[in-house]
Protein backbone atom coordinates (compact mmCIF):
# COMPACT_ATOMS: atom_id res chain seq x y z
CA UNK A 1 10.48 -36.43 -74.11
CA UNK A 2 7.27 -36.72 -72.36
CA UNK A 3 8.91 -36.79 -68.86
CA UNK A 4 11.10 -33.51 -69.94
CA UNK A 5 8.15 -31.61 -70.91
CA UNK A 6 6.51 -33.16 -67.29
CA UNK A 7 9.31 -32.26 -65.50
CA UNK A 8 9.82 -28.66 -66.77
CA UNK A 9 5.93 -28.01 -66.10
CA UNK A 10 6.19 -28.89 -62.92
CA UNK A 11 9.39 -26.71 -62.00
CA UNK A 12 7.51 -23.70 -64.24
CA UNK A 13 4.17 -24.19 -61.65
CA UNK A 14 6.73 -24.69 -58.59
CA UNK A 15 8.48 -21.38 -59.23
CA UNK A 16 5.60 -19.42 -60.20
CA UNK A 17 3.70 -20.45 -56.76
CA UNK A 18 7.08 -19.82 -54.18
CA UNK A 19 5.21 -16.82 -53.02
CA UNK A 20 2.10 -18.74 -52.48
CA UNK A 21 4.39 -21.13 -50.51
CA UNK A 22 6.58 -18.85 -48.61
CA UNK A 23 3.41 -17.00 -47.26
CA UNK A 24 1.82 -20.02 -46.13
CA UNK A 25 5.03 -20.67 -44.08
CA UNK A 26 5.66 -24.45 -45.19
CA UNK A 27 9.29 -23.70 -45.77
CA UNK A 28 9.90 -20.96 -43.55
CA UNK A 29 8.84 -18.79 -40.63
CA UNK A 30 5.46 -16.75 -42.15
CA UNK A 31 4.29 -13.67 -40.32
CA UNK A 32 2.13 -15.86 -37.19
CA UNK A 33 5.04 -17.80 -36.20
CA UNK A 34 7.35 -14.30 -35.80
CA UNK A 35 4.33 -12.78 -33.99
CA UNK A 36 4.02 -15.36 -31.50
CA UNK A 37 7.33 -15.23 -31.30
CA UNK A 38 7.51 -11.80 -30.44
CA UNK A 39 4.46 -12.24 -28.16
CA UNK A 40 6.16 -14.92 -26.17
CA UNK A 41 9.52 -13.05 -25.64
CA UNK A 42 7.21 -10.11 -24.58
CA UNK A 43 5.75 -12.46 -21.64
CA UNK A 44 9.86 -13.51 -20.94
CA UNK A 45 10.56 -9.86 -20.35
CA UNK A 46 7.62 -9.20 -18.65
CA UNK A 47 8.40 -12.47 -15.87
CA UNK A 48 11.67 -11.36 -15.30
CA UNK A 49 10.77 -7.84 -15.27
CA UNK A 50 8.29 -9.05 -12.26
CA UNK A 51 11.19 -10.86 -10.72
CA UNK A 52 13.69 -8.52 -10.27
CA UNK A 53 10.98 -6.67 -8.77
CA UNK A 54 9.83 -9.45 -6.02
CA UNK A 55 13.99 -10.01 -5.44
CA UNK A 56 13.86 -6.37 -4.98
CA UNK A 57 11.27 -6.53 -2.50
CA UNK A 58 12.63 -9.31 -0.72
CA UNK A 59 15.85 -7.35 -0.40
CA UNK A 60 14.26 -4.16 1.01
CA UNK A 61 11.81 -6.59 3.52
CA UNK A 62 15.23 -8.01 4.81
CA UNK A 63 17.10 -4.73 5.61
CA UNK A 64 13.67 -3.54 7.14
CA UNK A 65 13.55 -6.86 9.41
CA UNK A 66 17.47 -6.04 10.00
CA UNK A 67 17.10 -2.41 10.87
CA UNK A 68 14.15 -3.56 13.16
CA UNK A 69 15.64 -6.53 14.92
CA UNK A 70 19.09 -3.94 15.82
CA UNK A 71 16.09 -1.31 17.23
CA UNK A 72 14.45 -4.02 19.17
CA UNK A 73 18.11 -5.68 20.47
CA UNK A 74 19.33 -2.16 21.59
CA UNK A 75 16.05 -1.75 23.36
CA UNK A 76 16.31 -4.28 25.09
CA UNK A 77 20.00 -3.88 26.25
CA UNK A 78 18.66 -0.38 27.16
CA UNK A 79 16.51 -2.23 29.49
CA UNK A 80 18.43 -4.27 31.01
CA UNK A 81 21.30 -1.56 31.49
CA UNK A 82 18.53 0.25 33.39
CA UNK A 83 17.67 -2.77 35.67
CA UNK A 84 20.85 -3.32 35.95
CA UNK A 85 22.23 0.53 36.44
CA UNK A 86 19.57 1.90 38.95
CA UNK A 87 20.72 4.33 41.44
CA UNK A 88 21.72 7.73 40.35
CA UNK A 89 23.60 10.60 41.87
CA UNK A 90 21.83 13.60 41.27
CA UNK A 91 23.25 17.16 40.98
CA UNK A 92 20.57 19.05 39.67
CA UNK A 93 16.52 18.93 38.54
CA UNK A 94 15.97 21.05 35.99
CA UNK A 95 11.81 22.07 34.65
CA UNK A 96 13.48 23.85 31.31
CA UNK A 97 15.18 20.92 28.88
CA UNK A 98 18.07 23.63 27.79
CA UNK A 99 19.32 24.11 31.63
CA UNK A 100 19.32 20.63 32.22
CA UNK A 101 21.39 20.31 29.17
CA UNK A 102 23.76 23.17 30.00
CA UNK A 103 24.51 21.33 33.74
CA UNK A 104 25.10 18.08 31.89
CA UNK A 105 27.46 19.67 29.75
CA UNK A 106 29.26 21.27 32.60
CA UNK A 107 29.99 17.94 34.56
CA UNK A 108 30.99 16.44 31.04
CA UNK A 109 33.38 18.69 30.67
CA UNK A 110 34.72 18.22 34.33
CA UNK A 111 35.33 14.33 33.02
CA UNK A 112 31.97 13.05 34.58
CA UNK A 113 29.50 10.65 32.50
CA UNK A 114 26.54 12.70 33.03
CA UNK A 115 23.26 11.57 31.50
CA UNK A 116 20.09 13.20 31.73
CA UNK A 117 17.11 11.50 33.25
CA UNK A 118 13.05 12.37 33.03
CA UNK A 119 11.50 11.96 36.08
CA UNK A 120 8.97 9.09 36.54
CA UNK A 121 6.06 11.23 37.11
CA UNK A 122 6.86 14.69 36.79
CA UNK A 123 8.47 17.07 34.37
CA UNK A 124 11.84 17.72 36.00
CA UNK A 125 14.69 16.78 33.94
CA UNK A 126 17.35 15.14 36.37
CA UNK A 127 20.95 15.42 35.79
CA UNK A 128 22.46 12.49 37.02
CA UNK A 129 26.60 12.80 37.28
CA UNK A 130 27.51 8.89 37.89
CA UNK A 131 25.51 5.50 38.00
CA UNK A 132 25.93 2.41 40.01
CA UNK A 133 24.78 -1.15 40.25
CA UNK A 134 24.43 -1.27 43.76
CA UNK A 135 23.63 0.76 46.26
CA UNK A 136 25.83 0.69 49.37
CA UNK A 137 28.67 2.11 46.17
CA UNK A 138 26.56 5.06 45.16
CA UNK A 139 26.06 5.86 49.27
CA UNK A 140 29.86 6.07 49.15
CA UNK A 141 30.40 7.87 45.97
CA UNK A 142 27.36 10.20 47.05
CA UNK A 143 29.08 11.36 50.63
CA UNK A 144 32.46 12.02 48.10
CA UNK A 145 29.95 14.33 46.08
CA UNK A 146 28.57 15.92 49.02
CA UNK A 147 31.98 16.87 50.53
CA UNK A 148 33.82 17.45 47.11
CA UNK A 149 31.81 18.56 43.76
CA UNK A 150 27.87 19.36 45.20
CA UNK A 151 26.63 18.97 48.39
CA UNK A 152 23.15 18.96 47.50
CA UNK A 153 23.64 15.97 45.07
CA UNK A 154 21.23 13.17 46.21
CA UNK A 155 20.44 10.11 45.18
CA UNK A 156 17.90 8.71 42.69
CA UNK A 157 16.67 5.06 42.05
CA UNK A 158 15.61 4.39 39.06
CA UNK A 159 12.57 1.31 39.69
């Protein structure tokens, strides 16, 4: 009988202190633990908050380097059309931008590829009707313009 009475003292003390135990946390999670918790799942978000922002970055950095890499490459083949492409016929030097337009638009619209050209060192606008890689061609296609389309086209090289 003396171990009944034991027993049942101890399970009277046991379920009178379960709120002592559950908030000291040694059978469960007690308020630290879920705060800690919460604390470290804030940090989680707040790393891959701050990587989606670097992979942004990254992203943006390439299409920058992209977008200046194309600027750069058609440079370049801008350049080395020009070296290539250096003697012009002329039919008309323009000093107002909107004439020089106008004239350009007029041989366009007789089927030539006319481009206009700043001068080196001055302000004339130059409308130049064809191109040509070498020279002794634009002579030939220049004495065609003199007798057919302009005669006082000329012709422009482009160092």
């Amino acid at each position: 009988m003396k171990t009944a009475i034991t027993i049942f003292m101890a399970l009277t003390v046991l379920a009178s202190s379960c709120r002592f135990i559950e908030e000291k946390g040694w059978f469960g999670k007690s308020d630290t633990e879920d705060e800690e918790l919460a604390v470290l799942q804030a940090r989680q978000d707040s790393i891959r908050v701050a990587d989606s922002i670097q992979a942004e970055k990254e992203k943006m950095m390439a299409a920058e380097k992209a977008r200046v890499d194309s600027i750069r490459a058609a440079e370049q083949a801008q350049r080395e059309w020009q070296e290539r492409f250096k003697y012009h016929i002329i039919v008309g030097s323009f000093l107002t931008p909107e004439y020089a337009d106008d004239f350009r638009d007029y041989y366009q619209s007789m089927g030539y590829d006319a481009k206009i050209i700043e001068g080196p060192q001055n302000r004339f606008n130059l409308v130049s009707a064809e191109v040509h890689d070498k020279l002794n061609e634009a002579v030939k296609r220049l004495v065609q313009y003199q007798d057919t389309v302009n005669f006082e086209a000329w012709i422009y090289i482009n160092d």
